[in-house]
C-alpha atoms as a PDB file:
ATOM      1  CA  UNK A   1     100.670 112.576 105.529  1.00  0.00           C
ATOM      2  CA  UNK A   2     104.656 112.161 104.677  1.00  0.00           C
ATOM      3  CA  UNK A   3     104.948 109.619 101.689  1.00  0.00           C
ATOM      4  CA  UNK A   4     107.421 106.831 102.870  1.00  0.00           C
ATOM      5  CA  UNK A   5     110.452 106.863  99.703  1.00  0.00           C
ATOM      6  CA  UNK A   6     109.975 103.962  97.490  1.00  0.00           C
ATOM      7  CA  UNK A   7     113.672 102.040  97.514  1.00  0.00           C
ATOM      8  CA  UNK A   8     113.785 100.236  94.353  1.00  0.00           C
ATOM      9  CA  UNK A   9     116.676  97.766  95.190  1.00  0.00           C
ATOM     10  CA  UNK A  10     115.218  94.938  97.231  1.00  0.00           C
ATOM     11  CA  UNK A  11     118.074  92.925  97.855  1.00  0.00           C
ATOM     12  CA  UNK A  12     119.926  96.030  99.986  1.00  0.00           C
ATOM     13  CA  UNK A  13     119.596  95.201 103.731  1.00  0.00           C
ATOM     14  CA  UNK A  14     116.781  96.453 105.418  1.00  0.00           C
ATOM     15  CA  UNK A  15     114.291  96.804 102.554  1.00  0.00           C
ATOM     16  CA  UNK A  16     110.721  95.543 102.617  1.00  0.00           C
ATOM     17  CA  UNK A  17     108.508  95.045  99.494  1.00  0.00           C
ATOM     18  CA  UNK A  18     105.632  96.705 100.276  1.00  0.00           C
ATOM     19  CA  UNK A  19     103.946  97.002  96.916  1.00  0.00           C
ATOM     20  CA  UNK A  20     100.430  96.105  96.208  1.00  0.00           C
ATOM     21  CA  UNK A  21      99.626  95.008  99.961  1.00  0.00           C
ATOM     22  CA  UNK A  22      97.152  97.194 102.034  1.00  0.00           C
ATOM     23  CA  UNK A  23      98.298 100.040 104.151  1.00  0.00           C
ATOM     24  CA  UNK A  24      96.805  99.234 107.312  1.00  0.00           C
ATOM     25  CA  UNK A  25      97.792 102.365 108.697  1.00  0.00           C
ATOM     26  CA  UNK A  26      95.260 104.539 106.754  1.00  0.00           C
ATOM     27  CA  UNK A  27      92.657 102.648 109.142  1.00  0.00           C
ATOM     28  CA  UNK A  28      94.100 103.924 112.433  1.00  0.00           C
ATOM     29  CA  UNK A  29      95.365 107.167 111.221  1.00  0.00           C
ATOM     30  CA  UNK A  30      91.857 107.803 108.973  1.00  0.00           C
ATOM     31  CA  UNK A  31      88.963 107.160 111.669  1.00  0.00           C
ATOM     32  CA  UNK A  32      90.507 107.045 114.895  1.00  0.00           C
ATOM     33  CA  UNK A  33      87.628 108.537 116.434  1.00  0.00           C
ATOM     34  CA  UNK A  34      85.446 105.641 114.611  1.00  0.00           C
ATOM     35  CA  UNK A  35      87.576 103.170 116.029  1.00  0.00           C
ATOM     36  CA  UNK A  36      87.283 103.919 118.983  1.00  0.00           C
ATOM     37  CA  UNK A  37      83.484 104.421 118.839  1.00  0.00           C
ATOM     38  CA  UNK A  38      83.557 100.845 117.831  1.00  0.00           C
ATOM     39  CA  UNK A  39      85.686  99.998 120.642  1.00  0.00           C
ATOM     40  CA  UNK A  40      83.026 101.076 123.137  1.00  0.00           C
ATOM     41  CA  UNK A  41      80.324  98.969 121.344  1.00  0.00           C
ATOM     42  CA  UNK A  42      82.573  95.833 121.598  1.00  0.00           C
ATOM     43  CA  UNK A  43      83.057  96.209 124.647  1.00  0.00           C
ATOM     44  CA  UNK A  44      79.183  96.841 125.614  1.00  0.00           C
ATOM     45  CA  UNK A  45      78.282  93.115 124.407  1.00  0.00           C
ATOM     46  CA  UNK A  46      78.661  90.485 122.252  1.00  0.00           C
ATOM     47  CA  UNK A  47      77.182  87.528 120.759  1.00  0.00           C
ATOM     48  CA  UNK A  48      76.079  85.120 117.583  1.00  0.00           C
ATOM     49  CA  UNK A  49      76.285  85.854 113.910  1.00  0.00           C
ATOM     50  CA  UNK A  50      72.565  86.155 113.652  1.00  0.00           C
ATOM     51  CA  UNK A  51      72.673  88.470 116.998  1.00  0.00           C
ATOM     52  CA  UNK A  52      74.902  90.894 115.693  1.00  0.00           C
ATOM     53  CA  UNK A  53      72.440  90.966 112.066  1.00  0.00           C
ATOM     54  CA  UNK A  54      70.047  91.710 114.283  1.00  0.00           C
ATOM     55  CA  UNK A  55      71.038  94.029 116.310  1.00  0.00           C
ATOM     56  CA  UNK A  56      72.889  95.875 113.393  1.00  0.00           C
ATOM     57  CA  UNK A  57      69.802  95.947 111.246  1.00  0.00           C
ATOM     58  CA  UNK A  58      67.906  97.357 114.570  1.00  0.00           C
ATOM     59  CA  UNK A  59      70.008 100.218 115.455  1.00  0.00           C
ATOM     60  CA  UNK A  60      70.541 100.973 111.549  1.00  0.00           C
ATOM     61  CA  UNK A  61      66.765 101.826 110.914  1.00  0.00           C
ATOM     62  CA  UNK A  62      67.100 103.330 114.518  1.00  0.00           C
ATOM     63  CA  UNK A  63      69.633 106.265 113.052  1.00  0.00           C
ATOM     64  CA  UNK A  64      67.072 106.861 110.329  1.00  0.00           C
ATOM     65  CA  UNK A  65      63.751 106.608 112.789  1.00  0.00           C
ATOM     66  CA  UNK A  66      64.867 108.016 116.433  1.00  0.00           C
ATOM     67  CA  UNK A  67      65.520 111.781 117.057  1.00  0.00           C
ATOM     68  CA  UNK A  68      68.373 111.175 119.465  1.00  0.00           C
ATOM     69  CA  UNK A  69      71.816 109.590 117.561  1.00  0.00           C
ATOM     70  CA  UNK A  70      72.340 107.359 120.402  1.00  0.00           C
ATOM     71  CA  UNK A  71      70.865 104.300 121.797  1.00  0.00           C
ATOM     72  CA  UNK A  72      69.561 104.494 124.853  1.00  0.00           C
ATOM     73  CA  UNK A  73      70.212 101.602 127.039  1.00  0.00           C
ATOM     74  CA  UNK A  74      74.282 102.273 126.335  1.00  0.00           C
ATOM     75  CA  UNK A  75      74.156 105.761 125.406  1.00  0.00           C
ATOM     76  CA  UNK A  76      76.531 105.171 122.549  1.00  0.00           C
ATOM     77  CA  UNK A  77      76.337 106.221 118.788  1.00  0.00           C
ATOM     78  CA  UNK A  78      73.493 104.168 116.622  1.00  0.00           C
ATOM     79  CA  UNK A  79      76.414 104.447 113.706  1.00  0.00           C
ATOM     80  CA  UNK A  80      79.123 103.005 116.177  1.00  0.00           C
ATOM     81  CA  UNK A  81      76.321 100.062 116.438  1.00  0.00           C
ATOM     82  CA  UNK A  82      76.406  99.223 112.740  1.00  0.00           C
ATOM     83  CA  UNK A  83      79.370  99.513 112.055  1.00  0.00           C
ATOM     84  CA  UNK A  84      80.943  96.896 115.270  1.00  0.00           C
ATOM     85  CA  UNK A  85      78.059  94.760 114.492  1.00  0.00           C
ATOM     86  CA  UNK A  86      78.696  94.841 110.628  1.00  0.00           C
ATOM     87  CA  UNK A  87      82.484  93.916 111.309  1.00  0.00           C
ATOM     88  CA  UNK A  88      81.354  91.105 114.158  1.00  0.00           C
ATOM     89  CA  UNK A  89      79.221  89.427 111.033  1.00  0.00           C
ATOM     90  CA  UNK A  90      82.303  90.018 108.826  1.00  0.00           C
ATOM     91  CA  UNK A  91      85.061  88.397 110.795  1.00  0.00           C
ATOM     92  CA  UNK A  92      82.423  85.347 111.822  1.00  0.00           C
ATOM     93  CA  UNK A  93      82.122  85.276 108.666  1.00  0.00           C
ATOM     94  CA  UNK A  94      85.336  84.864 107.257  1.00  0.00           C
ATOM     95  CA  UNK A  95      86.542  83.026 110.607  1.00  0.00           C
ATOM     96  CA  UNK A  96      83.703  80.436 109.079  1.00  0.00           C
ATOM     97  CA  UNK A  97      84.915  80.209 105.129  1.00  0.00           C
ATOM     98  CA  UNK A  98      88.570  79.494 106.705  1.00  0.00           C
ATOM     99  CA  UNK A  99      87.579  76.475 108.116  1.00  0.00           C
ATOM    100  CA  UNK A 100      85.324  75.750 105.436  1.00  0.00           C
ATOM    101  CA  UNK A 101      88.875  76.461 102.907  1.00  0.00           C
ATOM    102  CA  UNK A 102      92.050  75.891 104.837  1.00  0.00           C
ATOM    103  CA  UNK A 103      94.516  75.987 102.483  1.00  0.00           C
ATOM    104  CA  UNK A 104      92.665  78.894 100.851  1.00  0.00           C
END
């Protein structure tokens, strides 16, 4: 991966201050095969906080328990499973404290 140059002027035209925030590109670039995996899931179904604990915790000790990797009513990866339902809890989650802490 090319390494962007680091311009230590700020106040030239055109410069943006990157440093310290996260590089979201190292998500899309680093798993898109994952992502899209996950993609497929979210589009499958959806539903309530304690649906998607649930239904992560079930197709988490499926991975460990079943011989076959995916599930079988959507044919799609047990992993892809946990880790859309895992985000799903996350962004309720944090969807939830923002209301809870607006100016936070």
């Amino acid at each position: 991966m090319p390494v962007e140059p680091v311009e230590k002027d700020l106040h030239k035209p055109g410069v943006k201050d990157d440093a310290g925030k996260p590089r979201m590109h190292l998500i899309t670039e680093g798993f898109p095969r994952a992502l899209l995996a996950v993609g497929d899931v979210a589009t499958f179904g959806a539903g309530a906080f304690s649906r998607y604990t649930s239904a992560m915790l079930r197709h988490h000790l499926a991975e460990g328990a079943e011989s076959a990797d995916v599930d079988e009513d959507s044919q799609l990866e047990h992993i892809a499973m946990v880790a859309w339902n895992a985000l799903a809890r996350l962004e309720l989650h944090l969807r939830h404290k923002a209301r809870e802490n607006p100016f936070n």
